[in-house]
Protein backbone atom coordinates (compact mmCIF):
# COMPACT_ATOMS: atom_id res chain seq x y z
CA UNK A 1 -1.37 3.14 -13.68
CA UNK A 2 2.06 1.93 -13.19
CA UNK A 3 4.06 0.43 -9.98
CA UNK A 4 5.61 2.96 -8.66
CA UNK A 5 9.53 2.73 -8.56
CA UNK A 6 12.00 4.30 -6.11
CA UNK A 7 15.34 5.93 -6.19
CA UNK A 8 17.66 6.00 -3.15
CA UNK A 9 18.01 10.11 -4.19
CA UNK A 10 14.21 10.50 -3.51
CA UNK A 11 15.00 9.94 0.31
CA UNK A 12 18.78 11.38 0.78
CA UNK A 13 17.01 14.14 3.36
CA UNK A 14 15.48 11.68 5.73
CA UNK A 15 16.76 12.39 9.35
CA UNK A 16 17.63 9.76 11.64
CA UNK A 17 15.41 9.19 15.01
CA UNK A 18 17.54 8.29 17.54
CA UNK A 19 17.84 4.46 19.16
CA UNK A 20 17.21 3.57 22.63
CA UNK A 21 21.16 4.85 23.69
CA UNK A 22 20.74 7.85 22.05
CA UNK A 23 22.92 7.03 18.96
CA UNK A 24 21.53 8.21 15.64
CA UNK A 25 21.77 5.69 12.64
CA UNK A 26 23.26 6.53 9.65
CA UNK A 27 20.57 7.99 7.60
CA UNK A 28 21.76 7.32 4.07
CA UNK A 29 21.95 2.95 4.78
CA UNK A 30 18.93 3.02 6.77
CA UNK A 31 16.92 4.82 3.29
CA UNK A 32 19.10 2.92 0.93
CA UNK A 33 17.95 -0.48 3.16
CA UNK A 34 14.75 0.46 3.31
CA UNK A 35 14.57 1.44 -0.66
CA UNK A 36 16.34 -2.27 -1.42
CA UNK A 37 13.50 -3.47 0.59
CA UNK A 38 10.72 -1.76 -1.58
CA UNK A 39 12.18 -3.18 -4.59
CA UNK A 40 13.11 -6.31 -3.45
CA UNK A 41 9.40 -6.65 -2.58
CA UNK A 42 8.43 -5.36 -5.83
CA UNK A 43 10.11 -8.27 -7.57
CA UNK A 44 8.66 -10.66 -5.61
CA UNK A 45 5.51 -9.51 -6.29
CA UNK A 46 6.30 -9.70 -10.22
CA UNK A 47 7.99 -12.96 -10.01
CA UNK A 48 5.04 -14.38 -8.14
CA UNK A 49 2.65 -12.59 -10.13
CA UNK A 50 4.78 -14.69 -13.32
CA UNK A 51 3.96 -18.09 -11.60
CA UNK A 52 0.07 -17.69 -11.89
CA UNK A 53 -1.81 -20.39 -13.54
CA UNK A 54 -2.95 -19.06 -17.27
CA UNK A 55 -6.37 -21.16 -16.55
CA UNK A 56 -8.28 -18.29 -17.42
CA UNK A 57 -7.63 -14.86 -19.09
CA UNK A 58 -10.16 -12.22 -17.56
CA UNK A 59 -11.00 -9.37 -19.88
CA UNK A 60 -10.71 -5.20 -19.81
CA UNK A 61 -13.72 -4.68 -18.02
CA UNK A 62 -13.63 -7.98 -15.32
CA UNK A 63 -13.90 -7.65 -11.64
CA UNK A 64 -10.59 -9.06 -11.70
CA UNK A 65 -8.75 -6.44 -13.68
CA UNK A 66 -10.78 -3.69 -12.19
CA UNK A 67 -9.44 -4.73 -8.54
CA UNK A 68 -6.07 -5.22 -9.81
CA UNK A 69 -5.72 -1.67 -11.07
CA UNK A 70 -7.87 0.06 -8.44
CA UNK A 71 -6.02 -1.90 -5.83
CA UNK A 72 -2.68 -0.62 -7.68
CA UNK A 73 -3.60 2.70 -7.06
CA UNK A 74 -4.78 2.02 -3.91
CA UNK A 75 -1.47 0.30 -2.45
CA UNK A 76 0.58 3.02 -4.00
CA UNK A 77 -0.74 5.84 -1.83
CA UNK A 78 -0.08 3.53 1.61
CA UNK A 79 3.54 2.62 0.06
CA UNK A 80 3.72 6.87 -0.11
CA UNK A 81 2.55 7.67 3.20
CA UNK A 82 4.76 4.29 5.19
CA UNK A 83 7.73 6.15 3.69
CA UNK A 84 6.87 9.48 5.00
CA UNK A 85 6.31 7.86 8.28
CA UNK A 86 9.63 5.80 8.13
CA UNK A 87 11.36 9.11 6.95
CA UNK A 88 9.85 11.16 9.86
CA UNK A 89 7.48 9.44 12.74
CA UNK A 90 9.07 9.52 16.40
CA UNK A 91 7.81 6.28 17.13
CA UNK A 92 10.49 3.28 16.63
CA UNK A 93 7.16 0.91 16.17
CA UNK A 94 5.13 3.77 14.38
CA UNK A 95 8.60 3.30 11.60
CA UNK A 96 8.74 -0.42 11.98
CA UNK A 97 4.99 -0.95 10.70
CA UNK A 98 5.57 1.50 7.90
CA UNK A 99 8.33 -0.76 6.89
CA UNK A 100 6.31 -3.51 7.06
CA UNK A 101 3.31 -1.57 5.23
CA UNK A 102 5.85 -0.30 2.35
CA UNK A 103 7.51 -3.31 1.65
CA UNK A 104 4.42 -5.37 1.27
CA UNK A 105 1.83 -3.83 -0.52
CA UNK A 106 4.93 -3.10 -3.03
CA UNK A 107 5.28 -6.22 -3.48
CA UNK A 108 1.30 -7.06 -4.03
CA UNK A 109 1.80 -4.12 -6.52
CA UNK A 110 3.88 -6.35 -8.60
CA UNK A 111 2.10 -9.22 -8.73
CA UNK A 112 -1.13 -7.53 -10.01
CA UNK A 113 0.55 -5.83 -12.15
CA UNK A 114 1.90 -9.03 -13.50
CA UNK A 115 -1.59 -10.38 -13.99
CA UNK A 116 -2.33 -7.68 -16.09
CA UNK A 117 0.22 -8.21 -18.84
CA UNK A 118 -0.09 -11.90 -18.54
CA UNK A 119 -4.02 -11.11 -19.36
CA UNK A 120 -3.12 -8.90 -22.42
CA UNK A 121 -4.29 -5.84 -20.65
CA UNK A 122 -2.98 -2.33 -20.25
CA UNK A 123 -2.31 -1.17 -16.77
CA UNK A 124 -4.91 1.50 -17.11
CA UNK A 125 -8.88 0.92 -17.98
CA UNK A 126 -11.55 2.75 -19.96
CA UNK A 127 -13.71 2.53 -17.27
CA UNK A 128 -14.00 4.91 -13.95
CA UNK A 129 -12.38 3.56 -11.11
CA UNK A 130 -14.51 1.14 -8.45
CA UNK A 131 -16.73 0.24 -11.55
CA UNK A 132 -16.36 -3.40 -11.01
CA UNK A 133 -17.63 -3.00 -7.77
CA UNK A 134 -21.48 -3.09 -6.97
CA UNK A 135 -21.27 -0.10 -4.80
CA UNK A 136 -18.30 1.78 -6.69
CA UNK A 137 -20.91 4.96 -7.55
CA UNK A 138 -19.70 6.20 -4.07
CA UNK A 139 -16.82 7.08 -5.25
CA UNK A 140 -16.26 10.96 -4.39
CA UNK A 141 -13.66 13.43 -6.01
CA UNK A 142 -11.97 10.04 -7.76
CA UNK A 143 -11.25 8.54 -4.15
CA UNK A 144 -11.68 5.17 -3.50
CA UNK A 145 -12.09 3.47 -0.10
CA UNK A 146 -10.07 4.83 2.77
CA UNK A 147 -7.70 6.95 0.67
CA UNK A 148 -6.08 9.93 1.84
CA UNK A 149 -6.87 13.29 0.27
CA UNK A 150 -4.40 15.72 -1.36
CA UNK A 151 -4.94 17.88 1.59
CA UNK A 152 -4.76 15.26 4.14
CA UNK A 153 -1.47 13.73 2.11
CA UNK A 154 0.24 17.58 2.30
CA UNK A 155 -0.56 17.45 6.16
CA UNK A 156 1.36 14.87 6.88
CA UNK A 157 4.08 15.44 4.72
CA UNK A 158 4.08 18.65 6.49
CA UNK A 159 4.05 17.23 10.14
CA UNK A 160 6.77 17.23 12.70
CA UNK A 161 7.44 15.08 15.57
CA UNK A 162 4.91 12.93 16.83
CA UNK A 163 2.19 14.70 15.35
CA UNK A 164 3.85 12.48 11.98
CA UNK A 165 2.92 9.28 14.01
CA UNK A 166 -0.73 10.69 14.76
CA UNK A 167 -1.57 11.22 11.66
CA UNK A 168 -0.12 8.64 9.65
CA UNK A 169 -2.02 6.02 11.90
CA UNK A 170 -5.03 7.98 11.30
CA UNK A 171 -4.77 7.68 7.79
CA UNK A 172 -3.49 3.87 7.38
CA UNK A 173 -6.33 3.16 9.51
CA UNK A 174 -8.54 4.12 7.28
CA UNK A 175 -6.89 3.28 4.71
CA UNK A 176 -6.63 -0.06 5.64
CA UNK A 177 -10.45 -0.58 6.29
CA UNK A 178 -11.12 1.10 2.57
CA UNK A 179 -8.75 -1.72 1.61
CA UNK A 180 -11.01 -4.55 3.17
CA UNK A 181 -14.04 -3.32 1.80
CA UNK A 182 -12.83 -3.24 -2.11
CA UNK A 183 -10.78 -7.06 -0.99
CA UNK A 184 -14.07 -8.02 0.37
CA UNK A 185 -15.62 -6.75 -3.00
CA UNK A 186 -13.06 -9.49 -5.05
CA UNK A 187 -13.81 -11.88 -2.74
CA UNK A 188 -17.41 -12.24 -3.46
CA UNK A 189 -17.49 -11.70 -7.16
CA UNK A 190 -14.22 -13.75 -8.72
CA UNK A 191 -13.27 -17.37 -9.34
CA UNK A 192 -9.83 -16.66 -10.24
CA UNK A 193 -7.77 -19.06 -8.30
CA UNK A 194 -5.01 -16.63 -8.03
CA UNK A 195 -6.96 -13.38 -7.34
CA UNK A 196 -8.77 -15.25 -4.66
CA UNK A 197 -5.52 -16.97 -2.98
CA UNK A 198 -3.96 -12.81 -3.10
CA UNK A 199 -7.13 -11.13 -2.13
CA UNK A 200 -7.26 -13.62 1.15
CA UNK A 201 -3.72 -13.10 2.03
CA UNK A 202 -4.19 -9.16 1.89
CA UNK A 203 -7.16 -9.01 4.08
CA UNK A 204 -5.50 -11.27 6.88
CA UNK A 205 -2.35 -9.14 6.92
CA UNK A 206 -4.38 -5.84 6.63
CA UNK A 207 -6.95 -7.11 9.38
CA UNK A 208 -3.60 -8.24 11.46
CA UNK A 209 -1.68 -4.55 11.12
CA UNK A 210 -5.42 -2.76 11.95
CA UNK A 211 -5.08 -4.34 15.32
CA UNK A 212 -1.74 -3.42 15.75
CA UNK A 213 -2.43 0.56 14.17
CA UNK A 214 -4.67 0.73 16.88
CA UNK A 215 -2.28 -0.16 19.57
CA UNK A 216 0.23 2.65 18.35
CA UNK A 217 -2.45 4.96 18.27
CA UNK A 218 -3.01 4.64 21.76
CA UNK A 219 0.68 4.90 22.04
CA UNK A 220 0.90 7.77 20.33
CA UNK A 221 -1.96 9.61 22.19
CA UNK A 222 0.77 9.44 25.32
């Protein structure tokens, strides 16, 4: 379970949306910008991932490495569907918050992937996925929380115009409250400085961009 990487020839089809005078931006700098972005948030994430305290080293089967690689997985299917939304929503806000969405969770990627090779621990577990959580035997078809599934991912990838918007803030939205629920999970059960500073931040910007998923969905509805 590895942060995923980007190449700028992963998005050299993405079509340009218009502005408000009708001009179409280039589409090849607004991916490659948008791809710089994803990295560039990715690093960050390492870098501050590098900076954590080494206070305490949690082991294979902790709460905290189970969130950091569940939560890996977890990010890397929102960071999939923000770029099918940048590549192809209507919506100049519906693109704006996948930006947002993308870049930032990429960069969370990083640092917890950071944590685990400053713990000694492989990216990947022995255990089944949501095992460090209390509740994690509701886990169906290997899904955690909120996530998409292959059917609902090939829908959208498979949408055009602003049925793209519709469903991609169908899906973050739920997305984002499976999100809370497993942060909510490493908020009660850790004493890892670090993991508990991240795990706070992620919740406030998630809870923040629920509010604001719900306003473009009743945009989008128009």
């Amino acid at each position: 379970m590895t942060a995923p990487t980007t190449t700028d020839s992963e998005y050299d089809d993405i079509p340009t949306v218009p502005d408000e005078g009708g001009r179409a931006p280039a589409a090849r700098y607004g991916v490659l910008a948008l791809a710089i972005m994803v990295v560039v948030g990715l690093l960050l994430g390492y870098a501050g991932g590098l900076l954590t305290p080494r206070l305490t080293r949690p082991g294979d089967s902790s709460v905290e490495a189970g969130f950091a690689r569940d939560m890996t997985t977890h990010h890397a299917q929102a960071v999939e569907m923000s770029l099918i939304a940048y590549r192809s929503a209507t919506l100049p806000e519906v693109r704006q918050i996948a930006v947002d969405i993308a870049t930032g969770q990429q960069g969370e990627i990083g640092a917890m992937q950071t944590w685990l090779r400053e713990w000694g621990l492989s990216p990947t577990g022995s255990k089944p996925p949501m095992s460090w959580m209390s509740d994690g035997a509701t886990v169906k078809d290997g899904l955690m929380p909120g996530m998409a599934t292959p059917q609902q991912m090939t829908a959208l990838r498979n949408a055009q115009g602003i049925e793209v918007d519709r469903q991609f803030l169908t899906l973050m939205y739920d997305h984002h409250l499976g999100g809370i629920h497993m942060i909510d999970a490493a908020l009660g059960a850790t004493d890892n400085a670090e993991v508990l500073r991240v795990a706070k931040t992620m919740k406030a910007t998630q809870q923040t961009e629920l509010n604001n998923l719900r306003q473009l969905q009743a945009q989008a509805k128009g």
